[in-house]
Every structure is written in C-alpha cells, then in structure tokens.
PDB file of N, CA and C in Angstrom:
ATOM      1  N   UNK A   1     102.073  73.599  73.957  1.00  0.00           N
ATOM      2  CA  UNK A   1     103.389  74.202  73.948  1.00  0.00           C
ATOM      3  C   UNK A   1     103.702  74.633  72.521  1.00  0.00           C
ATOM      4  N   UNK A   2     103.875  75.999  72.082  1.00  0.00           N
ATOM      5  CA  UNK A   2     104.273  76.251  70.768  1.00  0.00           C
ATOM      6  C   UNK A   2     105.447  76.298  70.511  1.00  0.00           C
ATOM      7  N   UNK A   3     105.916  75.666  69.060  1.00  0.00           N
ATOM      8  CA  UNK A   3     107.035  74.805  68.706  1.00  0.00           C
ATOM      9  C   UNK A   3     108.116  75.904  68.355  1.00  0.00           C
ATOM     10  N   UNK A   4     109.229  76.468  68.431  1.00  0.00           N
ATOM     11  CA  UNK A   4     109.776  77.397  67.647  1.00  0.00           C
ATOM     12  C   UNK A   4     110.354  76.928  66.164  1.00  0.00           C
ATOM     13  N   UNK A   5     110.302  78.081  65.865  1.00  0.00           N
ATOM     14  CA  UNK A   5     110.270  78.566  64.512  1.00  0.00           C
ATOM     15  C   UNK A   5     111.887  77.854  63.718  1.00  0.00           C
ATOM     16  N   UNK A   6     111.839  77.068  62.557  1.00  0.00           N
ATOM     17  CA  UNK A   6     113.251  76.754  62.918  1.00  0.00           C
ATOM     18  C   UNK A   6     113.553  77.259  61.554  1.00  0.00           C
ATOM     19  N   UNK A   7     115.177  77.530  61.380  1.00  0.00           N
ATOM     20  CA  UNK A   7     115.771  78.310  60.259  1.00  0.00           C
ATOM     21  C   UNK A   7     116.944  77.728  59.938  1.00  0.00           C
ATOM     22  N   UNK A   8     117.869  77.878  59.017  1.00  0.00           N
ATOM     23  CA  UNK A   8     119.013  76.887  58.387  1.00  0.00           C
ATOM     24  C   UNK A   8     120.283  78.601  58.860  1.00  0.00           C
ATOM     25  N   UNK A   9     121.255  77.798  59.038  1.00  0.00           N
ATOM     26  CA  UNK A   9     122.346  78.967  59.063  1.00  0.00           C
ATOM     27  C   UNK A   9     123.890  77.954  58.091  1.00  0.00           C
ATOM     28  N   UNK A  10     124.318  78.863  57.673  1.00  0.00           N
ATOM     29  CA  UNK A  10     125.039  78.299  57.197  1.00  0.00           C
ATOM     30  C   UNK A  10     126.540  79.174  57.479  1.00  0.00           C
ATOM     31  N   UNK A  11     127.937  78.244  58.112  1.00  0.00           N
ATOM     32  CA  UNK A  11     128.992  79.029  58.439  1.00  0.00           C
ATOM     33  C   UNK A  11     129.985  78.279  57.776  1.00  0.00           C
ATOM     34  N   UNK A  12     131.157  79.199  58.017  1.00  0.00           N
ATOM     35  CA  UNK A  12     132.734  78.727  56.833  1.00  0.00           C
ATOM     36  C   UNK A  12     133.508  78.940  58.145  1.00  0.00           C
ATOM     37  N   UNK A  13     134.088  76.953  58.225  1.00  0.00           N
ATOM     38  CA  UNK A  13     135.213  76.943  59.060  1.00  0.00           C
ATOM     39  C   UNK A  13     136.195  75.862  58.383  1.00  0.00           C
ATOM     40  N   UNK A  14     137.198  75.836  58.729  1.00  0.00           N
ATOM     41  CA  UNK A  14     138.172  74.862  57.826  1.00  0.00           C
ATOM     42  C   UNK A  14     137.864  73.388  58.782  1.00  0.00           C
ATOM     43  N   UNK A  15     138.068  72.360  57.492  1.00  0.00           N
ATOM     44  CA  UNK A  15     137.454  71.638  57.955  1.00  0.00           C
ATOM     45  C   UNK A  15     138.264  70.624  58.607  1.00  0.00           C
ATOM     46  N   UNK A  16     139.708  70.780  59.348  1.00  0.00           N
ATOM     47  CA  UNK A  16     140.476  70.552  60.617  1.00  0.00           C
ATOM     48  C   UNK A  16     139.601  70.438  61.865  1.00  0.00           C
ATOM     49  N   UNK A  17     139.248  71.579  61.469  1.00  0.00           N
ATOM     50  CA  UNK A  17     137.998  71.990  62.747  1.00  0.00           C
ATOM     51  C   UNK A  17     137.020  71.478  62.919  1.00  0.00           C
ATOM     52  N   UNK A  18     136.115  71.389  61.486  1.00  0.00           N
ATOM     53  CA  UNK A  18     135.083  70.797  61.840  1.00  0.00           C
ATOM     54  C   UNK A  18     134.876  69.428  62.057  1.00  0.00           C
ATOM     55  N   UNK A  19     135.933  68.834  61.850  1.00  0.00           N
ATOM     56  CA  UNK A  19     136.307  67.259  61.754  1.00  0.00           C
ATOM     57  C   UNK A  19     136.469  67.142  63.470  1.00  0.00           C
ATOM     58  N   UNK A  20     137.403  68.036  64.367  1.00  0.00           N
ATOM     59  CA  UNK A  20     137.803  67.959  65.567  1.00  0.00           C
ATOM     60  C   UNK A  20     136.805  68.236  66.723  1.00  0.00           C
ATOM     61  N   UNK A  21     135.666  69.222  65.760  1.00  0.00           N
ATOM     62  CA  UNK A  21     134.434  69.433  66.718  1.00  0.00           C
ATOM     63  C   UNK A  21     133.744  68.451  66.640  1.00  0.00           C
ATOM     64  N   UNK A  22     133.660  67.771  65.532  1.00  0.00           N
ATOM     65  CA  UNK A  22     132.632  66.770  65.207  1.00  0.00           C
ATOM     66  C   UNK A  22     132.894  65.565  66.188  1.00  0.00           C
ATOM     67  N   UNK A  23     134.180  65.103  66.174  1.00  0.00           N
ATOM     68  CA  UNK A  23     134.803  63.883  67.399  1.00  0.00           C
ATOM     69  C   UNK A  23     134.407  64.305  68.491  1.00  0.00           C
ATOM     70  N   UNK A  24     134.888  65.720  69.249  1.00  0.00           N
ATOM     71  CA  UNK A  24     134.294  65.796  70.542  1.00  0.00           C
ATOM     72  C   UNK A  24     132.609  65.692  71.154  1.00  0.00           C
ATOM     73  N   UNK A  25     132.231  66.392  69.734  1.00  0.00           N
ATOM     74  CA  UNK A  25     130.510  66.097  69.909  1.00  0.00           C
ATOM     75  C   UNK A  25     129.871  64.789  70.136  1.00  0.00           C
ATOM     76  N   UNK A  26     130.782  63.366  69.116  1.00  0.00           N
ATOM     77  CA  UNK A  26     130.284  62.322  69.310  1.00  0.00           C
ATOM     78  C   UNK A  26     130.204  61.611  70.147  1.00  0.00           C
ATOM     79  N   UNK A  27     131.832  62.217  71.014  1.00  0.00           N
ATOM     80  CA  UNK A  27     132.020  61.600  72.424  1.00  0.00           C
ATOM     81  C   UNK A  27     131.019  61.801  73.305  1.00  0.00           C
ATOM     82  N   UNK A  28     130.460  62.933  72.939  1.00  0.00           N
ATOM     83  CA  UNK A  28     129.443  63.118  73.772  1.00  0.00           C
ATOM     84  C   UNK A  28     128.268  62.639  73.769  1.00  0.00           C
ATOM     85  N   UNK A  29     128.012  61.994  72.389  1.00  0.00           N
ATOM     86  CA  UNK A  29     126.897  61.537  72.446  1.00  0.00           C
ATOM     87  C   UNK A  29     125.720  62.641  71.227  1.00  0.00           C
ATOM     88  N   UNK A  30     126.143  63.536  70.784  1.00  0.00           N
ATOM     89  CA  UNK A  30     125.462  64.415  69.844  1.00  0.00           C
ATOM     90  C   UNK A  30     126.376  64.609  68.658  1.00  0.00           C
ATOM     91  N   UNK A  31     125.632  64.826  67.647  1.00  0.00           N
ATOM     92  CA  UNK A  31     126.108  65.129  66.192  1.00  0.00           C
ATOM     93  C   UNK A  31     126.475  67.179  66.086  1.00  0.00           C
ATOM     94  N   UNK A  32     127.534  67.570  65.608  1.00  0.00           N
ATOM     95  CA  UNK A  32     128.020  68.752  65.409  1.00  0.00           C
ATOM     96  C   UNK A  32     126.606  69.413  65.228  1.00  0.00           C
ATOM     97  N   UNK A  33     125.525  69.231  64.646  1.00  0.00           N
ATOM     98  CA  UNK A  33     124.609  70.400  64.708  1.00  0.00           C
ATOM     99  C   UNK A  33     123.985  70.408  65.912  1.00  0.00           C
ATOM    100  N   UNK A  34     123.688  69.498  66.717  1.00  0.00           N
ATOM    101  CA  UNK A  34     123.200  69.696  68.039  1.00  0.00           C
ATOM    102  C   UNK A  34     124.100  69.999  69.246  1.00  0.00           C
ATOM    103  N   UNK A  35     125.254  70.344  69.034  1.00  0.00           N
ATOM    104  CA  UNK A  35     126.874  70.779  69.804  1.00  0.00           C
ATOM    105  C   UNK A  35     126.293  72.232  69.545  1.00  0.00           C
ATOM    106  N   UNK A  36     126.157  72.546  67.993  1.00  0.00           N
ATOM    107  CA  UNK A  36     126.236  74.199  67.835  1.00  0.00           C
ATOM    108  C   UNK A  36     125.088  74.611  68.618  1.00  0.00           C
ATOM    109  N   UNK A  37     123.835  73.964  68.350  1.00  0.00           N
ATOM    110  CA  UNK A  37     122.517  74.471  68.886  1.00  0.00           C
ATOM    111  C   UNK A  37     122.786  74.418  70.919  1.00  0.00           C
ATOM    112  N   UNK A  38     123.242  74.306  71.107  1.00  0.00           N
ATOM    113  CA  UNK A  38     123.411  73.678  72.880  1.00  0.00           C
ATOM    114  C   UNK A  38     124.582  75.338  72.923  1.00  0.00           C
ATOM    115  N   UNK A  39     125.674  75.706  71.936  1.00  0.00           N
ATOM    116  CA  UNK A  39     126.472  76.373  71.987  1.00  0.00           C
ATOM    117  C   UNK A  39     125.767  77.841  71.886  1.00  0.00           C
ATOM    118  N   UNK A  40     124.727  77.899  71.121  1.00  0.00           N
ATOM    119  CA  UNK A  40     124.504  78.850  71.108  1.00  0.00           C
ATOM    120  C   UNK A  40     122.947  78.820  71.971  1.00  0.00           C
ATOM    121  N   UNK A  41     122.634  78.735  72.336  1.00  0.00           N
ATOM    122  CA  UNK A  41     121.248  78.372  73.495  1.00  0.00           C
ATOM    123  C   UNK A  41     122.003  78.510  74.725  1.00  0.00           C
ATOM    124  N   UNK A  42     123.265  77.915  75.062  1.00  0.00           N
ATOM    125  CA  UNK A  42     124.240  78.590  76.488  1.00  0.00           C
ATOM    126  C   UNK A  42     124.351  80.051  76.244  1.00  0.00           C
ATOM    127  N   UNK A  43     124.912  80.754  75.141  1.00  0.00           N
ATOM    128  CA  UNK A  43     125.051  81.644  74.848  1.00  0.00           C
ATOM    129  C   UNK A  43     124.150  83.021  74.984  1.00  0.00           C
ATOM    130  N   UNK A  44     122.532  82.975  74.172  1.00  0.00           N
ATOM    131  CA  UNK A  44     121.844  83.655  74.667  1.00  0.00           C
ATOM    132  C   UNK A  44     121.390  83.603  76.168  1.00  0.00           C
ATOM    133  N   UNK A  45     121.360  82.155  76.833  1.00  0.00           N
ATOM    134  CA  UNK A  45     120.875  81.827  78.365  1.00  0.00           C
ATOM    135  C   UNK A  45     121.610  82.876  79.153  1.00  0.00           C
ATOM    136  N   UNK A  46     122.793  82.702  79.018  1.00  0.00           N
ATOM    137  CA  UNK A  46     124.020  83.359  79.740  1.00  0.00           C
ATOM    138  C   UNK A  46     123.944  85.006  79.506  1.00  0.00           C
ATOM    139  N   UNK A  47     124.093  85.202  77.877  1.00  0.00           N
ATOM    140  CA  UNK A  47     124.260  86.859  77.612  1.00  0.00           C
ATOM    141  C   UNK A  47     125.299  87.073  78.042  1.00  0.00           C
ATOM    142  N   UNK A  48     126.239  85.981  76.991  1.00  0.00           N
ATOM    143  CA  UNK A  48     127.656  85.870  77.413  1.00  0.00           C
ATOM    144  C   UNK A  48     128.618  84.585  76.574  1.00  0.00           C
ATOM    145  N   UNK A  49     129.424  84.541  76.385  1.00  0.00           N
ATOM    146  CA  UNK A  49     130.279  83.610  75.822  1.00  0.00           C
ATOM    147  C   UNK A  49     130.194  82.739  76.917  1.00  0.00           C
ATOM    148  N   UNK A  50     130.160  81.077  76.529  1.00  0.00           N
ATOM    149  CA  UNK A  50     130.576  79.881  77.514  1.00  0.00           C
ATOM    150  C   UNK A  50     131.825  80.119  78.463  1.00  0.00           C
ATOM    151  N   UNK A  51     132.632  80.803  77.792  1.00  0.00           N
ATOM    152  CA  UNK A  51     134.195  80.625  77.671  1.00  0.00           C
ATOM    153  C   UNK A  51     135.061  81.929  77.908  1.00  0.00           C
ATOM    154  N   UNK A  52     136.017  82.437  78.138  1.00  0.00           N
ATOM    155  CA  UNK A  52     136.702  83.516  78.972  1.00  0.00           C
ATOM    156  C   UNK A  52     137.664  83.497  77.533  1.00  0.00           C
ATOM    157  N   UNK A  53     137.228  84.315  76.618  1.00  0.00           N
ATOM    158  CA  UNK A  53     138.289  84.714  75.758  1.00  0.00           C
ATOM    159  C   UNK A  53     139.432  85.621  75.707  1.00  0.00           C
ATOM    160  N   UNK A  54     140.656  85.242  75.389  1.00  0.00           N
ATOM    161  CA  UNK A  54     141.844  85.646  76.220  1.00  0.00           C
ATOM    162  C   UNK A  54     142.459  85.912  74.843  1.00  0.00           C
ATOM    163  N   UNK A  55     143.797  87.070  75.067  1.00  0.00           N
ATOM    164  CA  UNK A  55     144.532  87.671  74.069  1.00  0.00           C
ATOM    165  C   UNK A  55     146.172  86.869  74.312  1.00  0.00           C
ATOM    166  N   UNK A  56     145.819  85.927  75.350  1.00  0.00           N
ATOM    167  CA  UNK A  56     147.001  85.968  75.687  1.00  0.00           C
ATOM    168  C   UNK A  56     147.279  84.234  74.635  1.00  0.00           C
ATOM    169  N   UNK A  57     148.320  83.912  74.794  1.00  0.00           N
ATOM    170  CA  UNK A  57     148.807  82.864  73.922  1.00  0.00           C
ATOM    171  C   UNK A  57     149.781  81.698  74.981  1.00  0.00           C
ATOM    172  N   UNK A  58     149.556  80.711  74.702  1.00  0.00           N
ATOM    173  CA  UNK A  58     149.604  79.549  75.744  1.00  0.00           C
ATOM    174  C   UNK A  58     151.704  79.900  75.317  1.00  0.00           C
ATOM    175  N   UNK A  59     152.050  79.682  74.171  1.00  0.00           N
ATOM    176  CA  UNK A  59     153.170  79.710  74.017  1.00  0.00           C
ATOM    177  C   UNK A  59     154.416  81.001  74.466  1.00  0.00           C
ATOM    178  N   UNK A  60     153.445  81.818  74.426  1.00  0.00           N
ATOM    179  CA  UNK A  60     154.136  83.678  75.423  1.00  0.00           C
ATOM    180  C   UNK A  60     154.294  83.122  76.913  1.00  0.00           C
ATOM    181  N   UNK A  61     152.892  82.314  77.112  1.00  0.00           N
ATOM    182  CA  UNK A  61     152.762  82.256  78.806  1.00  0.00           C
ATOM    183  C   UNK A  61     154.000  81.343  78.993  1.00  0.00           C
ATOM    184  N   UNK A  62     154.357  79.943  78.178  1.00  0.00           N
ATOM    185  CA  UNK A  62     155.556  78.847  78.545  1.00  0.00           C
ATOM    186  C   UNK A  62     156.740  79.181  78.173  1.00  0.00           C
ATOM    187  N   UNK A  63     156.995  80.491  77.484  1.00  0.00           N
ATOM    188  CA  UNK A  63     158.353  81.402  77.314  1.00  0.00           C
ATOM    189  C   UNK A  63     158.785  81.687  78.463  1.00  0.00           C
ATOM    190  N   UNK A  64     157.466  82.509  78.669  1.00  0.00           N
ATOM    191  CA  UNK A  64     157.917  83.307  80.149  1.00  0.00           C
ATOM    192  C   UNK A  64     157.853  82.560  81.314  1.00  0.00           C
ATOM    193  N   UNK A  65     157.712  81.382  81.356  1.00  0.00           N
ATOM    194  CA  UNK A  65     157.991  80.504  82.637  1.00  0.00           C
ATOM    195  C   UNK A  65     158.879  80.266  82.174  1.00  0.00           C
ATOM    196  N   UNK A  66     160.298  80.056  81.003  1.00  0.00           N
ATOM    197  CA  UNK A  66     160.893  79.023  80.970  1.00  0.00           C
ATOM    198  C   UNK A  66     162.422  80.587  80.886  1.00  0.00           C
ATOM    199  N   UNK A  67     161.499  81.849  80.677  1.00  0.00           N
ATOM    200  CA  UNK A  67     162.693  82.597  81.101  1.00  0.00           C
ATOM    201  C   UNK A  67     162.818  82.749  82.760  1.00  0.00           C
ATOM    202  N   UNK A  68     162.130  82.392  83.199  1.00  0.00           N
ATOM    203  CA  UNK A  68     161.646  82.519  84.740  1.00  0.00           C
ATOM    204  C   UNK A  68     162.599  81.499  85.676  1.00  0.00           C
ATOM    205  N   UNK A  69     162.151  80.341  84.947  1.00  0.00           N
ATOM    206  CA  UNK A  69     162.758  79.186  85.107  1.00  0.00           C
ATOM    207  C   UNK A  69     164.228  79.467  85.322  1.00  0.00           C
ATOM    208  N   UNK A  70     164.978  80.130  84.038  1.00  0.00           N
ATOM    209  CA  UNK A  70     166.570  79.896  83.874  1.00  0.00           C
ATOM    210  C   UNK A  70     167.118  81.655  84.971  1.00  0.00           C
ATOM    211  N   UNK A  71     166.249  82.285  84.885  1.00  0.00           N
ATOM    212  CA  UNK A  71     166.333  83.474  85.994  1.00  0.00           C
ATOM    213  C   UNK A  71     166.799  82.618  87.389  1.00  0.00           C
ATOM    214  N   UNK A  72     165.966  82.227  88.167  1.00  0.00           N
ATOM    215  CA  UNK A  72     166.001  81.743  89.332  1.00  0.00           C
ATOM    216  C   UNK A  72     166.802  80.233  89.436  1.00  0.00           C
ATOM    217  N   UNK A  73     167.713  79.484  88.296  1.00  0.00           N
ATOM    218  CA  UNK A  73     168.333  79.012  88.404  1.00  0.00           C
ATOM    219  C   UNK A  73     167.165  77.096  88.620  1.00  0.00           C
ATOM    220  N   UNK A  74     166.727  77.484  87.934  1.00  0.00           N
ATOM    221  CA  UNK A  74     165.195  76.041  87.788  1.00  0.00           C
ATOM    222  C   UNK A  74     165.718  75.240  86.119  1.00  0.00           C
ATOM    223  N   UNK A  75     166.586  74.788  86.455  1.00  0.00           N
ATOM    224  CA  UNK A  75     166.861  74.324  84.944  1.00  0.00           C
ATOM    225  C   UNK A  75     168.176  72.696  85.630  1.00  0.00           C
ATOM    226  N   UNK A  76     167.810  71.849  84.546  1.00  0.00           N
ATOM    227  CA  UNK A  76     169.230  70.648  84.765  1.00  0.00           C
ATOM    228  C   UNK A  76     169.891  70.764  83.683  1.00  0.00           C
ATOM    229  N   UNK A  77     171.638  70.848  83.343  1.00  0.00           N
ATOM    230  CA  UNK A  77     171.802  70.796  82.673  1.00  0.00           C
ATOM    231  C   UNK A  77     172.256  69.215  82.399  1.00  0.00           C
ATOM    232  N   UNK A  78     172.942  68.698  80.922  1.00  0.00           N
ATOM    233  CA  UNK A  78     172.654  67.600  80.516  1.00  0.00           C
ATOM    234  C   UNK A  78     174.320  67.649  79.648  1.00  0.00           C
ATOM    235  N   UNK A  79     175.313  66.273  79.591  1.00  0.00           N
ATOM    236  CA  UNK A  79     176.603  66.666  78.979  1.00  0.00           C
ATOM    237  C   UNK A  79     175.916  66.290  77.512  1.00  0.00           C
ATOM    238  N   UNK A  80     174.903  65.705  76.852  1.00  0.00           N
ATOM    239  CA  UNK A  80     174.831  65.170  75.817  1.00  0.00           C
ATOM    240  C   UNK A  80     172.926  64.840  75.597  1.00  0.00           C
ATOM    241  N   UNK A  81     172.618  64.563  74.401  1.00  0.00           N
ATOM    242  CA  UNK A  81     170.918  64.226  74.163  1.00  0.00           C
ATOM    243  C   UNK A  81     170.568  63.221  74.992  1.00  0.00           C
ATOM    244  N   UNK A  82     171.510  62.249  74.531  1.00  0.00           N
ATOM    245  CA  UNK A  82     171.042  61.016  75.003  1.00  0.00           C
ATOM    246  C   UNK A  82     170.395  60.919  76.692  1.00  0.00           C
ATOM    247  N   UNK A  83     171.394  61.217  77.328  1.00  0.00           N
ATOM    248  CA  UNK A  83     170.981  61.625  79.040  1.00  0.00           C
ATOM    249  C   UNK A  83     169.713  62.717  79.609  1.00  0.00           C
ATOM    250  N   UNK A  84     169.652  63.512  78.251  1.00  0.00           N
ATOM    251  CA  UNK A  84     168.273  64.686  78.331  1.00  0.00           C
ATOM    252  C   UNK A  84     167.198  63.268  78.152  1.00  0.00           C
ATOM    253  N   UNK A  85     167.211  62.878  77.326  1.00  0.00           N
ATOM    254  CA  UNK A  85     166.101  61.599  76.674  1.00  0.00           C
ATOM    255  C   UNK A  85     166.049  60.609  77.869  1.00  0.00           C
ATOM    256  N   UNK A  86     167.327  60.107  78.711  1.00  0.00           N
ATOM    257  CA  UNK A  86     167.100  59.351  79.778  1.00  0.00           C
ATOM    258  C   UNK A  86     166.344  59.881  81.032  1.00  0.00           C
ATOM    259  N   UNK A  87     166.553  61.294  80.698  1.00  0.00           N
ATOM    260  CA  UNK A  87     166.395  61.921  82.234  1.00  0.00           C
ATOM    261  C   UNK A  87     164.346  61.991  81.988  1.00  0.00           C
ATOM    262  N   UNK A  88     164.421  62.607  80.637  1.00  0.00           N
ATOM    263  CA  UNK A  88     162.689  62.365  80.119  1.00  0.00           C
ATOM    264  C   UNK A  88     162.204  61.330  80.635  1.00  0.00           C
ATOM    265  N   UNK A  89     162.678  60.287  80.035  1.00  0.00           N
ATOM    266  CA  UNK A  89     161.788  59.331  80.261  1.00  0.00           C
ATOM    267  C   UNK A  89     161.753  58.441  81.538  1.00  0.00           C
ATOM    268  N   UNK A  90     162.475  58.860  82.623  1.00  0.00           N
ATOM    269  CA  UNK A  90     162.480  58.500  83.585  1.00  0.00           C
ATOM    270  C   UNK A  90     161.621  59.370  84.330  1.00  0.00           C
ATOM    271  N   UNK A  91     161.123  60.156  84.647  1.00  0.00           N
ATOM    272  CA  UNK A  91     160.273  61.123  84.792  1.00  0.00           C
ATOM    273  C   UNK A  91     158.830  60.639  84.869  1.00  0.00           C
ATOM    274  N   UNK A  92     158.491  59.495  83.855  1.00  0.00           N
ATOM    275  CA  UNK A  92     157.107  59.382  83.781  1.00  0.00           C
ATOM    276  C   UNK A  92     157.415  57.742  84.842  1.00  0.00           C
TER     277      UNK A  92
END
C-alpha cells in the first residue's frame, strides 16, 4: 500500500476558536490536527462542504419570530421584572 505524501499547512484563526475547536475535538477523542485532516478528507470525499452555509443570521431569524410573535398576539404581558423572572423560572 503506498503511503501518501505528507505536507505541513499552516492557517490564522483567533485563538477563541482554536481553543473551542480544540475541546470539541477532544470530546471526541482526537487532537485539532486530526479534526482538520477528517474535515478536509469529508470535504474532497464529498466535493462539497460538510455543512450548508447560510447568509442568513440566527439573530434576523429570532427578530422575526418575535415580530411574528407580537403580530398574532403570542406574547404575556408582566406588571413588573420580578413576575417576568417568576414566570421564567417556572417554565423549566
């Protein structure tokens, strides 16, 4: 079986990130360079991104449910915080 050819790459990400990739990788059981190598080996397999990259923004999408929400009358109101905070935590 001939071995492939191996090469160094080197990338710039802030390191929030790479700290946050690095935890999920361990959970898994692999170290961040064998996460990237698996990431990009899906990648050529596929001839395609893992992942469905979107323009859209999680916080536009929970606007517009929450104008949606007060449209159709989907809202409690509350005389004071304290009772918003009771009504929270009764909830769970």
């Amino acid at each position: 079986m001939a071995t492939a050819r191996q090469t160094t790459m080197t990338i710039r990400l802030d390191a929030t990130t790479r700290d946050a990739a690095e935890q999920v990788f361990e959970a898994l059981g692999m170290d961040l360079n064998t996460g990237i190598n698996i990431l990009l080996k899906q990648v050529v397999h596929d001839q395609a991104l893992p992942f469905t990259p979107t323009m859209e923004d999680s916080l536009d999408r929970a606007t517009e449910q929450s104008i949606q929400d007060l449209k159709f009358g989907r809202y409690q109101e509350f005389d004071n915080l304290g009772d918003l905070f009771e009504d929270l935590h009764n909830e769970n």
